[in-house]
Protein backbone atom coordinates (compact mmCIF):
# COMPACT_ATOMS: atom_id res chain seq x y z
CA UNK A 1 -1.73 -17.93 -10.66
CA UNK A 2 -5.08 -17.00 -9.33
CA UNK A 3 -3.24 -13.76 -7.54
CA UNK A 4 -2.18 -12.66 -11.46
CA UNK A 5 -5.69 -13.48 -12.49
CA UNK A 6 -7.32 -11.44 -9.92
CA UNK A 7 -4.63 -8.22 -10.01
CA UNK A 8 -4.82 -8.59 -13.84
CA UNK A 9 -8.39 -8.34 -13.36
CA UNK A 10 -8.77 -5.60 -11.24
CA UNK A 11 -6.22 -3.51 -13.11
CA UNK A 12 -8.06 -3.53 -16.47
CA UNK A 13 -11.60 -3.02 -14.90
CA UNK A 14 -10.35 0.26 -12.84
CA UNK A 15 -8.21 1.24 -15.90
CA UNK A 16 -11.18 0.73 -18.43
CA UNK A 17 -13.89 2.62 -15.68
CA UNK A 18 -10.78 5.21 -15.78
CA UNK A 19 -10.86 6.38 -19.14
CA UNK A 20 -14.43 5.17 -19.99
CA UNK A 21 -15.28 8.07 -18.06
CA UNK A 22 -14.24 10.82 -20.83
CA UNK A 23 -16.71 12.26 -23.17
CA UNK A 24 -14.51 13.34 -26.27
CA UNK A 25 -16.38 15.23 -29.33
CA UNK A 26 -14.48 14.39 -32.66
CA UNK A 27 -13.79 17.69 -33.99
CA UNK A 28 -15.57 16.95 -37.32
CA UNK A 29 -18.70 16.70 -35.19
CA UNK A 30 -18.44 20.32 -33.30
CA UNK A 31 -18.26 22.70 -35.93
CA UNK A 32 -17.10 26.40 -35.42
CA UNK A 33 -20.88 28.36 -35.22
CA UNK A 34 -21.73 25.69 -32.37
CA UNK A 35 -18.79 26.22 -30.03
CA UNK A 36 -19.33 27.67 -26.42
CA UNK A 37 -16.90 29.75 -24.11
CA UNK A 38 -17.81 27.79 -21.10
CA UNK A 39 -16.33 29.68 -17.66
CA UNK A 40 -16.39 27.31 -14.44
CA UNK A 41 -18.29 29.36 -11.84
CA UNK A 42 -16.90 26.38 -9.21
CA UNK A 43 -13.00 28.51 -8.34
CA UNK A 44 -10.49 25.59 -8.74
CA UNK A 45 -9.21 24.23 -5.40
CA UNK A 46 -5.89 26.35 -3.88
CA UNK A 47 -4.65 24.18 -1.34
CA UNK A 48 -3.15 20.41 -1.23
CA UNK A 49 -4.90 17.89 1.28
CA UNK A 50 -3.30 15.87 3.94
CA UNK A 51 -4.19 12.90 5.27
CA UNK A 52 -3.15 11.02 8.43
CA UNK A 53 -4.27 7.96 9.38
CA UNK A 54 -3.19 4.83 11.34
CA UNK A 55 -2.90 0.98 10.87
CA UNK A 56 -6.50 -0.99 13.05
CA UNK A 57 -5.65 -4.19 10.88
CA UNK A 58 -2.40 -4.71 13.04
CA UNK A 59 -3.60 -4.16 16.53
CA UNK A 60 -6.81 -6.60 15.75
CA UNK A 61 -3.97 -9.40 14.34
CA UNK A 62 -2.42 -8.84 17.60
CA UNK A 63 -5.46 -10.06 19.92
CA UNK A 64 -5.49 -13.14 18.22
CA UNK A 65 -1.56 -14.09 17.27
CA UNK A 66 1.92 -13.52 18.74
CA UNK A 67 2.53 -10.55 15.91
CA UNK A 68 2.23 -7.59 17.59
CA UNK A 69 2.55 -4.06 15.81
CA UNK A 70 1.43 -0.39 14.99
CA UNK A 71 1.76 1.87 11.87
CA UNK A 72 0.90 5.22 10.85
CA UNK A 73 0.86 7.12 7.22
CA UNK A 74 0.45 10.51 6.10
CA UNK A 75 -0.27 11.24 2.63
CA UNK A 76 -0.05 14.78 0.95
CA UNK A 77 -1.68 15.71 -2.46
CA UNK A 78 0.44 17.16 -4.93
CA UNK A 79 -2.11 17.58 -7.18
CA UNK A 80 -5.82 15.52 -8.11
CA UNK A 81 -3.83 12.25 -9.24
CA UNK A 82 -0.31 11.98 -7.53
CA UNK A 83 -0.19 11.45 -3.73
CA UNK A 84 3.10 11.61 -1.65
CA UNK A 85 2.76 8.79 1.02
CA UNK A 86 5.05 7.69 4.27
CA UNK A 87 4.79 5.28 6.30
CA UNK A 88 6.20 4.29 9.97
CA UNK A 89 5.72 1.75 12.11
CA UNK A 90 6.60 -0.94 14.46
CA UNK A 91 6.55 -4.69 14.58
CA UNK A 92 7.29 -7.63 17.19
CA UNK A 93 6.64 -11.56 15.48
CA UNK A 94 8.13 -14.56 16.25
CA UNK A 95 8.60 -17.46 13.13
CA UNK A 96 8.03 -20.77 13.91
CA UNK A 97 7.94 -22.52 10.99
CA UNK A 98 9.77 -25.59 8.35
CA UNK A 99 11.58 -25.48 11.62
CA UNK A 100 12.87 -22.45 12.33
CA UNK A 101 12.05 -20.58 15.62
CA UNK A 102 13.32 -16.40 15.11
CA UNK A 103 12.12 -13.59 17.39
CA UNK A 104 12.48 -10.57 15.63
CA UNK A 105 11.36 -6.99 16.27
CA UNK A 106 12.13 -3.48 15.20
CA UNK A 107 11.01 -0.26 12.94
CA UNK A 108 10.16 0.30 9.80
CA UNK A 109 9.48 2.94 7.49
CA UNK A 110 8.27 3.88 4.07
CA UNK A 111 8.41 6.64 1.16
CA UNK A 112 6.49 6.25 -2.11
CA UNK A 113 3.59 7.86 -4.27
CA UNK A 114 -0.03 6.65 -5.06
CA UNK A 115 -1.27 7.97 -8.77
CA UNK A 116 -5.30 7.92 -8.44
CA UNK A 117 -6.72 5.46 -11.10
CA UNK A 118 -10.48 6.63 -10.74
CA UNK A 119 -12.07 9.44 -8.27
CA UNK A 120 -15.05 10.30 -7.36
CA UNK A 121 -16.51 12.64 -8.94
CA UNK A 122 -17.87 15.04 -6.14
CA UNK A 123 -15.04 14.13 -3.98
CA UNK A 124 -11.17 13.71 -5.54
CA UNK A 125 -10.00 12.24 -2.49
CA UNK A 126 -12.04 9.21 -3.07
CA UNK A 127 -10.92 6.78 -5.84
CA UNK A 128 -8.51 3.52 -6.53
CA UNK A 129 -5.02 3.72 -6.52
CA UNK A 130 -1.64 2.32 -7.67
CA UNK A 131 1.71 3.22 -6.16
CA UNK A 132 5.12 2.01 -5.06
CA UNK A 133 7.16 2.31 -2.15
CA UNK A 134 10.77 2.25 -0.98
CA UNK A 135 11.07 0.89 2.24
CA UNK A 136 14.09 0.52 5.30
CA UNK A 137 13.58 -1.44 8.18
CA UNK A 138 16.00 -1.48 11.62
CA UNK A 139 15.56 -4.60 13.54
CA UNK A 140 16.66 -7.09 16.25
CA UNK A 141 16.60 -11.14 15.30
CA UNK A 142 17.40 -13.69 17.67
CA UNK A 143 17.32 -17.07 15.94
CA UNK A 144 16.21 -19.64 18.58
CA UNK A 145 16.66 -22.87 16.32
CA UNK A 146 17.40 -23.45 13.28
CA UNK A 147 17.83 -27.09 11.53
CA UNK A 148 20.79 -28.58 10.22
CA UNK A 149 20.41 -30.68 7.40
CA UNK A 150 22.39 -33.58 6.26
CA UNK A 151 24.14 -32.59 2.42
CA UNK A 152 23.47 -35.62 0.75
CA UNK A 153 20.48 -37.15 2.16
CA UNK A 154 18.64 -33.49 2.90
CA UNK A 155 17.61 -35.04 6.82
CA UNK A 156 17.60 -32.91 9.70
CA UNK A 157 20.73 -34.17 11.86
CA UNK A 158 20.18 -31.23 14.73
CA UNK A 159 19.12 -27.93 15.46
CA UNK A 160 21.59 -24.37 16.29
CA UNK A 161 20.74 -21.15 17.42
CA UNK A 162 22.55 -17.61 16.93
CA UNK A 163 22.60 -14.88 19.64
CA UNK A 164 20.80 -11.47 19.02
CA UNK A 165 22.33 -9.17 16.44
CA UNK A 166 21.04 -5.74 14.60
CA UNK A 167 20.15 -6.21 11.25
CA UNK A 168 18.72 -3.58 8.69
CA UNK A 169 17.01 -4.08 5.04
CA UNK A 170 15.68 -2.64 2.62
CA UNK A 171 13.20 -3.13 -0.32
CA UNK A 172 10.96 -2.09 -3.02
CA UNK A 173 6.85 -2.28 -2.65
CA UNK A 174 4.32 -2.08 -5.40
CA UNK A 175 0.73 -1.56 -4.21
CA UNK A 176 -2.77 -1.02 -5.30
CA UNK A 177 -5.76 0.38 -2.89
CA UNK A 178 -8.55 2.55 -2.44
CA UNK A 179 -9.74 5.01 -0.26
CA UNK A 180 -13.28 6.10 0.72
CA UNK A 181 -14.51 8.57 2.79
CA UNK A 182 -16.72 7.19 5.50
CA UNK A 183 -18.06 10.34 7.94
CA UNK A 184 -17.43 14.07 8.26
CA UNK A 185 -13.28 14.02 8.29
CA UNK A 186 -12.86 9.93 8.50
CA UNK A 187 -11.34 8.13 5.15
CA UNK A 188 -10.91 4.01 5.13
CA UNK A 189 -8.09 3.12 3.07
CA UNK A 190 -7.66 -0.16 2.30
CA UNK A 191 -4.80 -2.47 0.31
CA UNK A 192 -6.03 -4.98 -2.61
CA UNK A 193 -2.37 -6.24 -3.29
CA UNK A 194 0.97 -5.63 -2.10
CA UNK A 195 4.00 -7.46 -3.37
């Protein structure tokens, strides 16, 4: 509940900054002798950025737990509010938990967009974002133990395991983030929420 709250939250706050940020003249208060020809003397922007980063969350998670994994991402501009994003990476965990004891590890990767709530405005790449992915992941799972449970009473009665097998899946990711340029040609992007 508190998750909603906050997401909720944040949504309407960058959507409100979003389109607080227009300055529309009713056309009842301009009236034809005071219009202006206004030419931009700043030549509009020809060329699409590109940015490619990498995952330091993952290798920091790894000094301190058994998950071990690395990602990448490169995101191209389309145009100022629509990003094309993908995603690779790599991940090693082991579950131990309610009983259940799985190694797994394997690649993953990811295709999606980000549309640009707010930018900056001195520089477009800055700005808070919402976006979706579609995602496909190839991996090995080895379940070490697993409980088996009684059918009436619900009681663990004794513990399998399963050999090593391939497995692949695939799913859908909606996400919301920023990005901010820190020095000269180095961006942080960061995820609020990703479900």
């Amino acid at each position: 509940m508190v998750r909603q709250l906050l997401l909720s939250f944040l949504l309407t706050s960058a959507i409100n900054f979003a389109f607080g940020q227009e300055n529309k003249l009713d056309s009842k208060q301009v009236s034809d002798s005071t219009k202006v020809s206004v030419t931009d003397s700043i030549p509009a922007k020809k060329y699409h950025d590109i940015f490619i980063g990498v995952d330091l969350f993952n290798p920091i998670v790894s000094a301190f737990t058994d998950k071990k994994g690395a990602s990448a991402f490169l995101s191209y501009q389309l145009n100022n509010k629509w990003h094309l994003v993908a995603e690779v990476g790599y991940e090693k965990n082991n579950f131990n938990e309610i009983n259940w004891n799985v190694d797994v590890d394997g690649i993953f990767g990811k295709i999606g967009g980000n549309w640009f709530i707010t930018q900056d405005v001195e520089n477009q790449s800055n700005g808070i974002y919402i976006g979706g992915r579609v995602a496909y992941a190839k991996y090995s799972q080895t379940i070490n133990s697993y409980p088996i449970r009684d059918l009436q009473s619900n009681i663990v009665v004794g513990y399998d395991s399963r050999p090593k097998v391939d497995v692949s899946s695939f799913w859908v990711e909606a996400v919301v983030g920023g990005r901010e340029f820190l020095w000269r040609i180095i961006f942080t992007s960061f995820c609020i929420y990703r479900w």
